[in-house]
N, C-alpha and C. Protein backbone atom coordinates (compact mmCIF):
# COMPACT_ATOMS: atom_id res chain seq x y z
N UNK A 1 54.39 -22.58 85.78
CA UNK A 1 54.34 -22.91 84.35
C UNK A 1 55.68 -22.53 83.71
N UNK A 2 55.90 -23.10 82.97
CA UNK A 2 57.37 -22.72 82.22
C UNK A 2 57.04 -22.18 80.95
N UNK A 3 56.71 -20.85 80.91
CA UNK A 3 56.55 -20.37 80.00
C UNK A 3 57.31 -20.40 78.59
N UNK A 4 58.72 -20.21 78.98
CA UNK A 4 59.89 -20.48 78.02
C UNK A 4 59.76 -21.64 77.39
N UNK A 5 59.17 -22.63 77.67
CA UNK A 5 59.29 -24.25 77.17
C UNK A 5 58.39 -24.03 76.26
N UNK A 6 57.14 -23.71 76.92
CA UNK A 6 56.20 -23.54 76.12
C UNK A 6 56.05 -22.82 74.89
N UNK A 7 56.74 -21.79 75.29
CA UNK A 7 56.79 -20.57 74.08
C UNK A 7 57.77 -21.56 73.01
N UNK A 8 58.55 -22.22 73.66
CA UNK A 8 59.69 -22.95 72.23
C UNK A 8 59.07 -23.69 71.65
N UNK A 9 57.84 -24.94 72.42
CA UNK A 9 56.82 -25.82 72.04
C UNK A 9 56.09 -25.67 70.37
N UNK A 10 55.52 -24.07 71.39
CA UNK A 10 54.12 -23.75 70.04
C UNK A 10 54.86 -23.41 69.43
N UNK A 11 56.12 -22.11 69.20
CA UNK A 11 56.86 -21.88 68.19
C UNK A 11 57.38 -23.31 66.93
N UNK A 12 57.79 -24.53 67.54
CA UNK A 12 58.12 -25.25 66.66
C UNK A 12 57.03 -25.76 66.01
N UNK A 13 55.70 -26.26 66.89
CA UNK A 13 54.85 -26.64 66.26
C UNK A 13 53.96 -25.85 64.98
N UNK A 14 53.88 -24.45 65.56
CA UNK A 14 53.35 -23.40 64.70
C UNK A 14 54.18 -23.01 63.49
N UNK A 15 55.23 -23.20 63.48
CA UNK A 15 56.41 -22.29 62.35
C UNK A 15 56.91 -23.73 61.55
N UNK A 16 57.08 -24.60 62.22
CA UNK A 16 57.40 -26.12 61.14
C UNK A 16 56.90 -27.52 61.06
N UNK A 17 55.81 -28.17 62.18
CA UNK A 17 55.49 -29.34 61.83
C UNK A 17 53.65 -28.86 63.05
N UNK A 18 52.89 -28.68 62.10
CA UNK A 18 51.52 -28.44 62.71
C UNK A 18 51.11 -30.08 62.68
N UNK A 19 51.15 -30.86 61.56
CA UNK A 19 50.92 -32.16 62.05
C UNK A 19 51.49 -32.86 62.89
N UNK A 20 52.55 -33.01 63.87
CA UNK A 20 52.85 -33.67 64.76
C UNK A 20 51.78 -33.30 65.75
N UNK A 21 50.97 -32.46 65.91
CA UNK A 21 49.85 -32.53 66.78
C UNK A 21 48.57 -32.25 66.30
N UNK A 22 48.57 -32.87 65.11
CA UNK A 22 47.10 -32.99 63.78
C UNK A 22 46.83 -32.00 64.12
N UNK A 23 47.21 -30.67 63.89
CA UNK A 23 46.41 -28.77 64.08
C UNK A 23 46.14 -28.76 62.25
N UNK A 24 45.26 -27.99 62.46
CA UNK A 24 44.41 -27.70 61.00
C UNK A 24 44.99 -25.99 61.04
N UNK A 25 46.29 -26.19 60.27
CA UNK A 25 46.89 -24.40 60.19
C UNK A 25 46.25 -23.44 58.54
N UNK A 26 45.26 -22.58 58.63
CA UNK A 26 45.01 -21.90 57.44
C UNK A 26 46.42 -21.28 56.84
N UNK A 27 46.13 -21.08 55.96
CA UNK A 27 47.08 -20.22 54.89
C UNK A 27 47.74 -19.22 55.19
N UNK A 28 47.42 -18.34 56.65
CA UNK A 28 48.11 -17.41 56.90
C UNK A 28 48.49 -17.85 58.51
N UNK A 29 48.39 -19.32 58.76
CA UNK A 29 49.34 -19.70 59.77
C UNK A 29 48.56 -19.96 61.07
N UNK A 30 47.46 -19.56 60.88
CA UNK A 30 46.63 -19.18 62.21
C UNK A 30 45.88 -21.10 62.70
N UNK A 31 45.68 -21.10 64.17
CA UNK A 31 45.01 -22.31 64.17
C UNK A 31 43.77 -22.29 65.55
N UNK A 32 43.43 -22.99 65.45
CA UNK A 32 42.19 -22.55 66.56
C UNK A 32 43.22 -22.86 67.89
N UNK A 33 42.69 -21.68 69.04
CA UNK A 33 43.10 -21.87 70.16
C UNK A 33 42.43 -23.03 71.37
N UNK A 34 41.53 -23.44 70.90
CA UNK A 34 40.38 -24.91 71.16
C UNK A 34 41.58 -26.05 70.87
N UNK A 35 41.80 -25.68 69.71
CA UNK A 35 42.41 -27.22 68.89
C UNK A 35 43.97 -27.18 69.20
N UNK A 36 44.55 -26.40 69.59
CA UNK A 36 45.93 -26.57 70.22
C UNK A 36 45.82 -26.62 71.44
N UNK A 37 45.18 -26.65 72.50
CA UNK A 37 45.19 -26.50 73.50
C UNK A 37 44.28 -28.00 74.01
N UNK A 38 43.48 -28.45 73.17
CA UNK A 38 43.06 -29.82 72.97
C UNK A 38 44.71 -31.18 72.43
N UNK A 39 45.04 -30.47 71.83
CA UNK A 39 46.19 -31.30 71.20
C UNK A 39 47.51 -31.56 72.41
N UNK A 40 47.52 -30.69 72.94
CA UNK A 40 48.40 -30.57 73.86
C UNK A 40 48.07 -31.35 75.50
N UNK A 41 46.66 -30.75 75.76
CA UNK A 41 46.16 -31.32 77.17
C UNK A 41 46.30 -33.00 76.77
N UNK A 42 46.69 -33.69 75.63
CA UNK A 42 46.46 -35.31 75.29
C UNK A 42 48.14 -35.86 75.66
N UNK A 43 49.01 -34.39 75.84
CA UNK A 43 50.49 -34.66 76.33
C UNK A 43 50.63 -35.11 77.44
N UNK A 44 51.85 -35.64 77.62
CA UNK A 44 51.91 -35.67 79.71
C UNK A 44 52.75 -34.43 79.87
N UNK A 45 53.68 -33.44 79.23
CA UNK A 45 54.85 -32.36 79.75
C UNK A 45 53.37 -30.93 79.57
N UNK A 46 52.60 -30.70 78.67
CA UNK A 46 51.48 -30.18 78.90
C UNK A 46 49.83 -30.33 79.00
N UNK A 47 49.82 -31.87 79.77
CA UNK A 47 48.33 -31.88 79.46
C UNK A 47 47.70 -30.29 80.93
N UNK A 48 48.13 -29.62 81.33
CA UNK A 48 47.63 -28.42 82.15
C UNK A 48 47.51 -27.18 81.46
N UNK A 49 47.72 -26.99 80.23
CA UNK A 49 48.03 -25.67 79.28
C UNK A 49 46.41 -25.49 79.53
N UNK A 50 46.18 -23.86 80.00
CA UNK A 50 44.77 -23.62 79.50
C UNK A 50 45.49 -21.72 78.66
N UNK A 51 44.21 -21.46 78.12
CA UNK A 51 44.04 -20.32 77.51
C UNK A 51 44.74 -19.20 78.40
N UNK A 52 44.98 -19.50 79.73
CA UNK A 52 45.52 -18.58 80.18
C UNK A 52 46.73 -18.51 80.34
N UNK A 53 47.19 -19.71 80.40
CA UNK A 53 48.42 -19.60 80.08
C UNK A 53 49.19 -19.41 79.27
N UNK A 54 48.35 -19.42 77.93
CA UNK A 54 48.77 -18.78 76.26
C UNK A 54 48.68 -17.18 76.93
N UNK A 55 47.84 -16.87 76.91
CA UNK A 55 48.17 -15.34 77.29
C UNK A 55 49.19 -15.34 78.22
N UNK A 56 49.32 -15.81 78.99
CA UNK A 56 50.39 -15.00 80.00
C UNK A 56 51.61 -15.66 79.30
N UNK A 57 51.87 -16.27 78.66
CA UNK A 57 53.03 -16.81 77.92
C UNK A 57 53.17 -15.33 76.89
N UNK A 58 52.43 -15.08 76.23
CA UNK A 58 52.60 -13.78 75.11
C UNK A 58 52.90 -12.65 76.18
N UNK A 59 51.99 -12.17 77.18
CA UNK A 59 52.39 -11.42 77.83
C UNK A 59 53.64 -11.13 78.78
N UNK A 60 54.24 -12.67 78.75
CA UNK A 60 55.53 -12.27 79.93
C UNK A 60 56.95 -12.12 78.88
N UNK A 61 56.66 -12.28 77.43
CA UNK A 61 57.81 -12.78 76.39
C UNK A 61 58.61 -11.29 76.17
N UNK A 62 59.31 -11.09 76.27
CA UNK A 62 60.34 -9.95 75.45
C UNK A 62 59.93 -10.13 73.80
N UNK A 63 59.97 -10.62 73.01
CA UNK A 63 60.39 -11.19 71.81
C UNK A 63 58.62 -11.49 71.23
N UNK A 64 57.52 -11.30 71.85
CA UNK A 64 56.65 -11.86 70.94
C UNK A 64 56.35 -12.50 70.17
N UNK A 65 56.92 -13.55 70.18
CA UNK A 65 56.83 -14.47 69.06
C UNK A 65 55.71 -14.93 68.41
N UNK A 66 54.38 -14.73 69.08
CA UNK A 66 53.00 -15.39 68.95
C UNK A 66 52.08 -14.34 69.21
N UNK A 67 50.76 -14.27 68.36
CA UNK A 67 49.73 -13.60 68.55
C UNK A 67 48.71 -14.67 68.53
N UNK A 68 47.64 -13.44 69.30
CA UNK A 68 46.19 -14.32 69.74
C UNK A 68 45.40 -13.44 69.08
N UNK A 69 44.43 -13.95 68.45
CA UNK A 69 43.38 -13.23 67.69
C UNK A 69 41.38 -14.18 67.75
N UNK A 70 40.74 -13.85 67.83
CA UNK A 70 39.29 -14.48 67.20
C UNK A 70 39.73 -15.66 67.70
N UNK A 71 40.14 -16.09 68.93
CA UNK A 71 40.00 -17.64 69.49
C UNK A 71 41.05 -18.45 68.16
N UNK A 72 42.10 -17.26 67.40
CA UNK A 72 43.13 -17.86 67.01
C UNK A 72 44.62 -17.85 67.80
N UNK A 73 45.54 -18.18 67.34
CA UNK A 73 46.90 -18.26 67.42
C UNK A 73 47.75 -18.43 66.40
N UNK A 74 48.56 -17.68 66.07
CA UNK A 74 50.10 -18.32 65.27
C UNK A 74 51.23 -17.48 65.60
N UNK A 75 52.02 -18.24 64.67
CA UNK A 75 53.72 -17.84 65.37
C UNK A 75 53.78 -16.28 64.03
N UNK A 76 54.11 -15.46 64.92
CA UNK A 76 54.74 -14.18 64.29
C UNK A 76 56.12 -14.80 62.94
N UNK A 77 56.81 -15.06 63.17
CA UNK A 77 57.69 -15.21 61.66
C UNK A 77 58.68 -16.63 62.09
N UNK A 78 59.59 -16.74 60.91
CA UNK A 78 60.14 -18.28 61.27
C UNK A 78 59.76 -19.35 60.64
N UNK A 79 58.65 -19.50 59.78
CA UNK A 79 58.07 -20.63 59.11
C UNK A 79 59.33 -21.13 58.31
N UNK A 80 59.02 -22.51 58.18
CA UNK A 80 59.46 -23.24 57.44
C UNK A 80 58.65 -23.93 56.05
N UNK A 81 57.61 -23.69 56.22
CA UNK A 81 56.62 -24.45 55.89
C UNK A 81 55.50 -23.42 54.89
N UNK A 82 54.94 -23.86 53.73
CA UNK A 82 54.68 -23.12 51.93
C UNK A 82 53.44 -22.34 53.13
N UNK A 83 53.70 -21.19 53.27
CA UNK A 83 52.20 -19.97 53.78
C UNK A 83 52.75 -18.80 53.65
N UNK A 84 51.95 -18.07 53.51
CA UNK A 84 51.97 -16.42 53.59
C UNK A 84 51.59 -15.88 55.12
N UNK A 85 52.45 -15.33 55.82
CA UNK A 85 52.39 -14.84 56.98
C UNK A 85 52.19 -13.36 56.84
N UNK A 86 50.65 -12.56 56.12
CA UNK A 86 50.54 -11.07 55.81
C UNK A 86 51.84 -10.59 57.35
N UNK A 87 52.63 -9.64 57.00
CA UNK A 87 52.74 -8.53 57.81
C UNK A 87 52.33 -6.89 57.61
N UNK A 88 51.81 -5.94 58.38
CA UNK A 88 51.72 -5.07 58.03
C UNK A 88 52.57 -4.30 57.81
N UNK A 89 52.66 -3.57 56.93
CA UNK A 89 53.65 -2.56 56.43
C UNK A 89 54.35 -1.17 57.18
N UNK A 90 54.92 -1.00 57.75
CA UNK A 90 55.55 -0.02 58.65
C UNK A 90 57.40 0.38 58.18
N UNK A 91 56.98 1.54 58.27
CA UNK A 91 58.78 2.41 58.13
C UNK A 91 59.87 2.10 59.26
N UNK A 92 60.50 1.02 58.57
CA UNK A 92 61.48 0.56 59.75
C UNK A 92 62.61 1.78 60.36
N UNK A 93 63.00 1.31 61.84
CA UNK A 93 63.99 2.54 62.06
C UNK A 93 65.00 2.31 61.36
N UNK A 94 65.89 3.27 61.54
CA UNK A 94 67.00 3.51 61.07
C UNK A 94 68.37 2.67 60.90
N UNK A 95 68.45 2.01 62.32
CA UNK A 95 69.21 0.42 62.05
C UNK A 95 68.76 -0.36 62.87
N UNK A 96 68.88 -1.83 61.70
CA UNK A 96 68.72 -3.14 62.67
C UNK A 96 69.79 -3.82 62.58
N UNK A 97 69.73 -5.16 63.41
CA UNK A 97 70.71 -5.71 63.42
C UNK A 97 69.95 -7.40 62.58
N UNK A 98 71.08 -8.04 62.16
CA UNK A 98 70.64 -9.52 61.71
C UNK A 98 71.88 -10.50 62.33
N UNK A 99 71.49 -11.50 62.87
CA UNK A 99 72.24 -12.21 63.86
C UNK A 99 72.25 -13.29 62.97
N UNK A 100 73.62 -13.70 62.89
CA UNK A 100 74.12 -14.66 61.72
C UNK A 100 75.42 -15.13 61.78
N UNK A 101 75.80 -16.62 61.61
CA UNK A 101 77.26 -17.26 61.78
C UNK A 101 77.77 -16.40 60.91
N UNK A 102 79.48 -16.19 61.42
CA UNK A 102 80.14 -15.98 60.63
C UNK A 102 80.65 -16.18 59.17
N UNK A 103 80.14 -17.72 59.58
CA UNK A 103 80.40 -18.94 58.04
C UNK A 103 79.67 -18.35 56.66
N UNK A 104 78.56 -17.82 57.23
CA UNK A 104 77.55 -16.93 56.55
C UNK A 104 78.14 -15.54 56.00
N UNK A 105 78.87 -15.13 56.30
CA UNK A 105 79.11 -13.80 55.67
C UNK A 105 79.68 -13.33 54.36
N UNK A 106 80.42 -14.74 54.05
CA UNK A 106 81.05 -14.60 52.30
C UNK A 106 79.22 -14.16 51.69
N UNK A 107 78.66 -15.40 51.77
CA UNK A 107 77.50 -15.79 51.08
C UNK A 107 76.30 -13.94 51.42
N UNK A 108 76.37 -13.19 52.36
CA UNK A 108 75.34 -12.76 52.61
C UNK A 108 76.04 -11.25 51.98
N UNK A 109 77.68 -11.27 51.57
CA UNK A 109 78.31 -10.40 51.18
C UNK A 109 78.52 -10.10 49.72
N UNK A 110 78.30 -11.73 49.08
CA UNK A 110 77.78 -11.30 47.93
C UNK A 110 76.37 -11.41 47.48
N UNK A 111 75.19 -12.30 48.13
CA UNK A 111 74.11 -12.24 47.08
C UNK A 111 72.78 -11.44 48.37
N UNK A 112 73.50 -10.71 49.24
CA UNK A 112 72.66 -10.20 50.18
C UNK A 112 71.94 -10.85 51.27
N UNK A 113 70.94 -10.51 52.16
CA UNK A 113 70.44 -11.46 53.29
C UNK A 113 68.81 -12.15 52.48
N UNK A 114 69.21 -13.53 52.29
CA UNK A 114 67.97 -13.82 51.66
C UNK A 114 67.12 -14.74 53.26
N UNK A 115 65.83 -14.67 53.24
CA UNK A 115 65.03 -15.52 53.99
C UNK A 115 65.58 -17.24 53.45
N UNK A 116 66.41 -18.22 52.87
CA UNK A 116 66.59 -19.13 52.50
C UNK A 116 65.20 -19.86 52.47
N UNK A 117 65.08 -20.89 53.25
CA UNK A 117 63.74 -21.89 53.02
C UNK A 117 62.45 -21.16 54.14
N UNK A 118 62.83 -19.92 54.18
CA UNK A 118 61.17 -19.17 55.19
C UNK A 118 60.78 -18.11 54.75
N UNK A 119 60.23 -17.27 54.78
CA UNK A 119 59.32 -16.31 54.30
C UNK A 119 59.88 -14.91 54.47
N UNK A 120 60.65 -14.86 55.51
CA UNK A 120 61.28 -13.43 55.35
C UNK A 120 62.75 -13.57 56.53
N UNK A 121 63.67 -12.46 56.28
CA UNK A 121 64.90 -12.45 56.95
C UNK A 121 63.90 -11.57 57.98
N UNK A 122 64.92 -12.46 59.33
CA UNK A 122 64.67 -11.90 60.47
C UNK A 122 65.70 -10.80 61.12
N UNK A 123 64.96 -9.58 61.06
CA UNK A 123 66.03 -8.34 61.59
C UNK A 123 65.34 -7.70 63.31
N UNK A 124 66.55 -7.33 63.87
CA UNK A 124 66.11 -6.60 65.22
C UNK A 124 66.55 -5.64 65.34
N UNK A 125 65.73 -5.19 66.39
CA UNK A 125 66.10 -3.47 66.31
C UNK A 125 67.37 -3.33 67.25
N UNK A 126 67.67 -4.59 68.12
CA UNK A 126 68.67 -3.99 69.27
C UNK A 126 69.61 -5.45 69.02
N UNK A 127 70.97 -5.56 69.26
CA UNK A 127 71.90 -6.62 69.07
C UNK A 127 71.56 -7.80 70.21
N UNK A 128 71.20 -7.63 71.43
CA UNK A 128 71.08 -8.50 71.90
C UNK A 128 69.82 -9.76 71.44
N UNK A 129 69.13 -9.06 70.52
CA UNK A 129 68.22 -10.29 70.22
C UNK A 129 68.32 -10.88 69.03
N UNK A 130 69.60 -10.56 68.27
CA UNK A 130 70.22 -10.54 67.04
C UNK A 130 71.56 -11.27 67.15
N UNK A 131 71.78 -11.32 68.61
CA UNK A 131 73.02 -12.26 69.06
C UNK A 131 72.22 -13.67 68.99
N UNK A 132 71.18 -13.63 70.04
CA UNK A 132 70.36 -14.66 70.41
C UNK A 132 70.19 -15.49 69.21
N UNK A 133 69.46 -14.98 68.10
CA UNK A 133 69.62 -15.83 66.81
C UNK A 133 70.23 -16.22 66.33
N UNK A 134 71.38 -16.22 66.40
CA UNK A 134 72.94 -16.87 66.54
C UNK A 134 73.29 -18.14 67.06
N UNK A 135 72.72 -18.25 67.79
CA UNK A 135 72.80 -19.72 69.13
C UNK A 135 71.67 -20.51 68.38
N UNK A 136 70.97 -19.88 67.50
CA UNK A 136 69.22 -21.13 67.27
C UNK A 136 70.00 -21.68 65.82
N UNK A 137 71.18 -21.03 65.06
CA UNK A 137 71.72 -21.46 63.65
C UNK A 137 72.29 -22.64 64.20
């Protein structure tokens, strides 16, 4: 299974276009794990996706991008798209890093790091996954 593909798959589908595979996404992002996994088996690159392979996709990821809950799923952060993604509240460490073009730095030097068209700025705790976001701008 190519987990990596997959993980990029649901990430796009979950964080910016849930209708390209008619998913019914609630307000806080979540969608049935029945109904994506139905939407997908109608593909030819994943009609083989089962439930286990959503788990072992979350489980083999560095980066977590996705949680499973109550026979749900959604993408941890990244939206593009009008929802509230609750996060819980926790005392961040001491430094993170934010991975960002250069082109970007007048702009983030004077009016600070804003989330632009998504829900929150994405920060990491270690540079290499703060480089990585660099390559997705």
């Amino acid at each position: 299974m190519d987990y990596i593909g997959l993980s990029k798959e649901i990430s796009y589908v979950l964080r910016h276009a849930p209708w390209e595979y008619e998913l019914e996404m609630d307000e806080e992002g979540w969608v049935p794990i029945e109904q994506l996994l139905d939407a997908f088996q109608r593909t030819k690159k994943w009609s083989n996706v089962c439930e286990a392979d959503l788990n072992d996709m979350i489980e083999k990821s560095e980066k977590k991008r996705h949680e499973l809950a109550d026979g749900r799923i959604r993408a941890f952060y990244g939206h593009s798209m009008p929802m509230k993604i609750l996060k819980e509240e926790k005392k961040p460490p001491n430094v993170l890093y934010h991975g960002t073009a250069r082109r970007f730095l007048e702009s983030i030097n004077e009016n600070g790091l804003l989330p632009q068209s998504r829900q929150y700025v994405h920060l990491s705790q270690d540079i290499e996954t703060a480089e990585e976001l660099i390559n997705l701008i």
